[in-house]
Protein backbone atom coordinates (compact mmCIF):
# COMPACT_ATOMS: atom_id res chain seq x y z
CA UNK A 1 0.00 0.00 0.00
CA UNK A 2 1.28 3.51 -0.82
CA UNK A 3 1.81 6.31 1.96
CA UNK A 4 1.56 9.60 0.92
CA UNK A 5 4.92 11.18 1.52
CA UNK A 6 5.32 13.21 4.83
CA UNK A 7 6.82 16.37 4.62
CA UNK A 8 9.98 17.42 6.03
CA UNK A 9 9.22 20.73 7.79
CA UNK A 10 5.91 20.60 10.52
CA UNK A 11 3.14 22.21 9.46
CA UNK A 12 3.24 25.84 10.64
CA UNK A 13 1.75 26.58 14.64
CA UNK A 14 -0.89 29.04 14.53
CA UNK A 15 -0.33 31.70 17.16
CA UNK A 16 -2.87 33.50 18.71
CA UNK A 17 -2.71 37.13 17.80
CA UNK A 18 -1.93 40.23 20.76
CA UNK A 19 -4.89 41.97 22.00
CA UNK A 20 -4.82 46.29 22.24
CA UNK A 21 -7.46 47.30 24.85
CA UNK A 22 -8.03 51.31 22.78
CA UNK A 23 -9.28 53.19 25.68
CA UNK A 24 -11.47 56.10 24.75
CA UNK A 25 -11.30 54.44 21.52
CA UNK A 26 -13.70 57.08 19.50
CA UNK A 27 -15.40 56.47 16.41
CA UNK A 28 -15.13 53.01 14.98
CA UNK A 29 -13.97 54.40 11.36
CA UNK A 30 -10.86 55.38 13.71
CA UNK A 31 -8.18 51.98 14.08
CA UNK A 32 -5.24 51.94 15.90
CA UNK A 33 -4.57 48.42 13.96
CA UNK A 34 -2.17 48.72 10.55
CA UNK A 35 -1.13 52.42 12.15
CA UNK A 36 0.28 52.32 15.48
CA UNK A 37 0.08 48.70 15.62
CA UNK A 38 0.70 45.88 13.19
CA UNK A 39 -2.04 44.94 10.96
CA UNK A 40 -0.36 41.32 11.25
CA UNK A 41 -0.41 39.56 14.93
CA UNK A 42 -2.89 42.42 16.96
CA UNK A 43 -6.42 42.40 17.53
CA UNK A 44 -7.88 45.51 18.89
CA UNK A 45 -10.55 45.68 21.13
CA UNK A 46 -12.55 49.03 21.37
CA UNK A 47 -13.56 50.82 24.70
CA UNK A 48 -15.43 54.05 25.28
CA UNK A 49 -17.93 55.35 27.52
CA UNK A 50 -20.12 57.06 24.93
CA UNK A 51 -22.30 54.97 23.01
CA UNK A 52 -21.92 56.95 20.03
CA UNK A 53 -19.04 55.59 19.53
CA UNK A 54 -20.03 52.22 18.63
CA UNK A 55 -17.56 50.37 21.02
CA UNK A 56 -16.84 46.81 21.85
CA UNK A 57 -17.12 47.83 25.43
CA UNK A 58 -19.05 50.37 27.38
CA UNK A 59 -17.92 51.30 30.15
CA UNK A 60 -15.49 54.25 31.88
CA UNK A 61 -11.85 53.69 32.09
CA UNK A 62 -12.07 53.72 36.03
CA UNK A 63 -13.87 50.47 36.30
CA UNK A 64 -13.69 47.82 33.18
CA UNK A 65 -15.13 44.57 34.92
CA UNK A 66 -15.91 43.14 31.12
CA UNK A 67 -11.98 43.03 30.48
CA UNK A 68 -10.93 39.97 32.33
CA UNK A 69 -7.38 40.17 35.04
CA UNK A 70 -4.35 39.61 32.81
CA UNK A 71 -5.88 39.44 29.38
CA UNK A 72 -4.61 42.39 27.17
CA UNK A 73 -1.23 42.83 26.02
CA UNK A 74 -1.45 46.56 25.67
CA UNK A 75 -3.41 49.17 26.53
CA UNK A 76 -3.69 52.16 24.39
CA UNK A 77 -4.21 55.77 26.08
CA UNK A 78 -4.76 59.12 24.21
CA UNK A 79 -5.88 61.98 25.41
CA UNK A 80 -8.57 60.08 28.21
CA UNK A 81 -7.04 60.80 31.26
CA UNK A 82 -7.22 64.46 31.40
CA UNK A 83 -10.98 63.98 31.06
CA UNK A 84 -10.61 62.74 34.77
CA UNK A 85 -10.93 64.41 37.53
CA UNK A 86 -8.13 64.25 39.84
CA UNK A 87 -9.35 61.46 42.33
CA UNK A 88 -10.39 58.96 39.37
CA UNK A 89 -7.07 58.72 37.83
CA UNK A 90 -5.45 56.28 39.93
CA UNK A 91 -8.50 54.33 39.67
CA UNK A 92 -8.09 54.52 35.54
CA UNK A 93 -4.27 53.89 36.30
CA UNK A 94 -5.38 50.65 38.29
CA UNK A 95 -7.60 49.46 35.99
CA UNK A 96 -4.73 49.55 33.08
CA UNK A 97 -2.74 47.95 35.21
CA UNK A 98 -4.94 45.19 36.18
CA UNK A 99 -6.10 44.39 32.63
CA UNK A 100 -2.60 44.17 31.41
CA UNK A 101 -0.49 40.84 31.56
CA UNK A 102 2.96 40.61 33.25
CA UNK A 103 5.03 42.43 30.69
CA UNK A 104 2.54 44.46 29.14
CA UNK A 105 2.98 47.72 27.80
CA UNK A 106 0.43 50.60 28.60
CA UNK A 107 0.79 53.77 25.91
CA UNK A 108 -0.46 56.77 26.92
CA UNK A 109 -0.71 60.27 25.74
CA UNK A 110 -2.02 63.44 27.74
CA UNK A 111 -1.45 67.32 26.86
CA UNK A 112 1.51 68.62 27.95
CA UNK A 113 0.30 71.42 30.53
CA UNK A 114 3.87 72.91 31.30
CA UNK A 115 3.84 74.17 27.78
CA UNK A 116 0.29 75.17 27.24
CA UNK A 117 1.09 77.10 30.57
CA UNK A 118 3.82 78.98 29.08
CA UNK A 119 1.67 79.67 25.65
CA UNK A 120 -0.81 81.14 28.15
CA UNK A 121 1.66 83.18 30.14
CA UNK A 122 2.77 84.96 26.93
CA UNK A 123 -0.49 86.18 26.55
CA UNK A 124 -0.67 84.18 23.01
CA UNK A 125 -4.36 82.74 23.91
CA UNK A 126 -6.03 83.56 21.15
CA UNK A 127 -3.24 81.87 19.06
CA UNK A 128 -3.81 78.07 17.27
CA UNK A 129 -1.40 75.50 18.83
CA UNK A 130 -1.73 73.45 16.07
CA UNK A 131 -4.24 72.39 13.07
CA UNK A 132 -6.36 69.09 13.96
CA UNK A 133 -8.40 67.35 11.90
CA UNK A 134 -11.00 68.94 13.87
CA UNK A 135 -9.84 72.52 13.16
CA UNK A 136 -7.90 74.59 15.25
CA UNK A 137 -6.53 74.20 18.55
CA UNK A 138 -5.88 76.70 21.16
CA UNK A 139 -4.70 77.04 24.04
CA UNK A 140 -8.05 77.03 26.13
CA UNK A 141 -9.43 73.77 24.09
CA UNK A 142 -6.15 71.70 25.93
CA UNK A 143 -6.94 73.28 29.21
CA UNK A 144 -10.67 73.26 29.36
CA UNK A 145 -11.36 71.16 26.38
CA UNK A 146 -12.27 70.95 22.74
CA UNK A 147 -14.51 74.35 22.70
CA UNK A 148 -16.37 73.54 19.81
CA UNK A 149 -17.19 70.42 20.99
CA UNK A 150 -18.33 71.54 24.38
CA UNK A 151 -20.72 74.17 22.47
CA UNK A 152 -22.08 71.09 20.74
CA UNK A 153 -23.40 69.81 24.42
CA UNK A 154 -20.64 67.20 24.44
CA UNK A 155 -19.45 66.99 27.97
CA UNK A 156 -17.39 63.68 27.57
CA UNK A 157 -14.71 66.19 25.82
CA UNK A 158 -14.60 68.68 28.65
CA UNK A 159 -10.76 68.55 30.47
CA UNK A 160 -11.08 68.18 34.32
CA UNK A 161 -7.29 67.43 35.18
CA UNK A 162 -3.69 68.24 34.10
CA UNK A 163 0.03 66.44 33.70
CA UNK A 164 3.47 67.72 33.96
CA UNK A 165 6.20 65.15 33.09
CA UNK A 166 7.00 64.35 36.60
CA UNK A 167 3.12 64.28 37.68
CA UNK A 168 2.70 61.88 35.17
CA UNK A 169 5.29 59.91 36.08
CA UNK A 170 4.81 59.50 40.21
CA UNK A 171 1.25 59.07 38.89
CA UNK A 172 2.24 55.78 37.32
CA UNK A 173 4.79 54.36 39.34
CA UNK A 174 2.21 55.14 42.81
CA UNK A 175 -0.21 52.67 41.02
CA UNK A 176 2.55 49.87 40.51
CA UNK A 177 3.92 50.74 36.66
CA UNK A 178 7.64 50.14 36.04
CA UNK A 179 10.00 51.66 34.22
CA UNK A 180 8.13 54.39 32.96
CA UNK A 181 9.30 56.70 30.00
CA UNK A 182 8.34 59.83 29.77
CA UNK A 183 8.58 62.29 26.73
CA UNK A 184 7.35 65.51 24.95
CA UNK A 185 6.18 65.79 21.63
CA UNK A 186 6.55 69.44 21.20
CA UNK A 187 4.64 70.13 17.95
CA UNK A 188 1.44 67.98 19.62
CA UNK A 189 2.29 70.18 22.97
CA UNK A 190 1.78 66.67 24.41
CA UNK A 191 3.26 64.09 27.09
CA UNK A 192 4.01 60.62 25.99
CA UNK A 193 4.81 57.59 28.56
CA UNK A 194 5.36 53.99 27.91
CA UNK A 195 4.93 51.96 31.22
CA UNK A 196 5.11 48.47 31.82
CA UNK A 197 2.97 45.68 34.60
CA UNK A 198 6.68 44.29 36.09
CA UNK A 199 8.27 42.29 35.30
CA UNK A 200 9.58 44.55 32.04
CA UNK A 201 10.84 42.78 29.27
CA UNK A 202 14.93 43.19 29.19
CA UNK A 203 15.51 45.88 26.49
CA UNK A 204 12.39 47.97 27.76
CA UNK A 205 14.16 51.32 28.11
CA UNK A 206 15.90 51.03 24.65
CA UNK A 207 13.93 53.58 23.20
CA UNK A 208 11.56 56.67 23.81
CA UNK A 209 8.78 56.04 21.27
CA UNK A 210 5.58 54.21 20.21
CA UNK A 211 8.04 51.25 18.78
CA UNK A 212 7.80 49.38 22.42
CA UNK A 213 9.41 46.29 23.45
CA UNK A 214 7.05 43.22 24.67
CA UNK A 215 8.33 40.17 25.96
């Protein structure tokens, strides 16, 4: 009886792809997948607190019982915590930290309010930091929040807290984080960090930027 002939190499092992918990995740058209992170091995899975948004989850960044102890790989941050006020973001911090596996890397962005502060000191309110895809933003819109969206009657955008680089930083290593990176990104007028749930993968402080090391 013939065999059909084996083949030399094993047949290749599927592996499951990483999971990206995108807090405040925004509208759906909006993927952090193929962008920030690689189309090939991520999954992303979408968290807001406004419905509108057509999330996977509902539910505020300070308390995330649908995303199980230990399950995400990375969690994705930008521009949610100032939309805290200051009591509720070491319960967001906990929750990040929670969520994320040993290793894991939590990305995070907040406005920079050491230089907004200096913007408004030079009496240069009325002056656009930047252009958004939004429109304009000034000075006040970091501070208080998007004005145009506030005038719409959408509260979720309004700004109840602030960060300075080393605010930012106790801020994440008082909930457990470590190392934590800090930068600027001056043209944003925005704080960056990369933080990791110990134990940190070996070459985690090789680099200041979005291209993180996991383990």
């Amino acid at each position: 009886m013939l065999h059909p002939e084996v083949p030399d190499t094993p047949p290749a092992v599927m592996v499951a792809p990483r999971t990206v918990l995108n807090v405040g995740c925004g509208p759906r058209a909006i993927s952090i997948i193929g962008t920030l992170f690689p189309a090939e091995g991520w999954r992303e899975l979408r968290l807001d607190i406004n419905p509108k948004a057509d999330p996977d989850i509902i539910a505020s960044m300070t308390d995330m019982p649908a995303v199980a102890d230990g399950s995400i790989d990375a969690v994705w941050s930008s521009h949610n915590l100032e939309h805290l006020d200051p009591h509720e973001v070491p319960l967001a911090l906990r929750e990040f930290l929670r969520v994320l596996r040993p290793g894991g890397c939590l990305l995070l962005s907040v406005p920079d309010l050491q230089a907004i502060a200096r913007r408004i000191a030079e009496d240069r309110i009325d002056e656009p930091l930047y252009e958004s895809g939004a429109g304009p933003i000034f000075p006040l819109d970091v501070v208080y929040g998007f004005g145009p969206a506030l005038a719409a009657g959408d509260r979720f955008m309004a700004h109840r807290t602030g960060f300075t680089p080393r605010m930012l930083e106790t801020a994440l290593r008082g909930t457990g984080f470590g190392p934590v990176i800090i930068w600027r990104l001056e043209e944003a007028y925005e704080l960056r960090a990369r933080a990791y749930r110990p134990p940190a993968p070996a070459n985690a402080l090789d680099s200041a930027a979005w291209d993180f090391p996991m383990a």
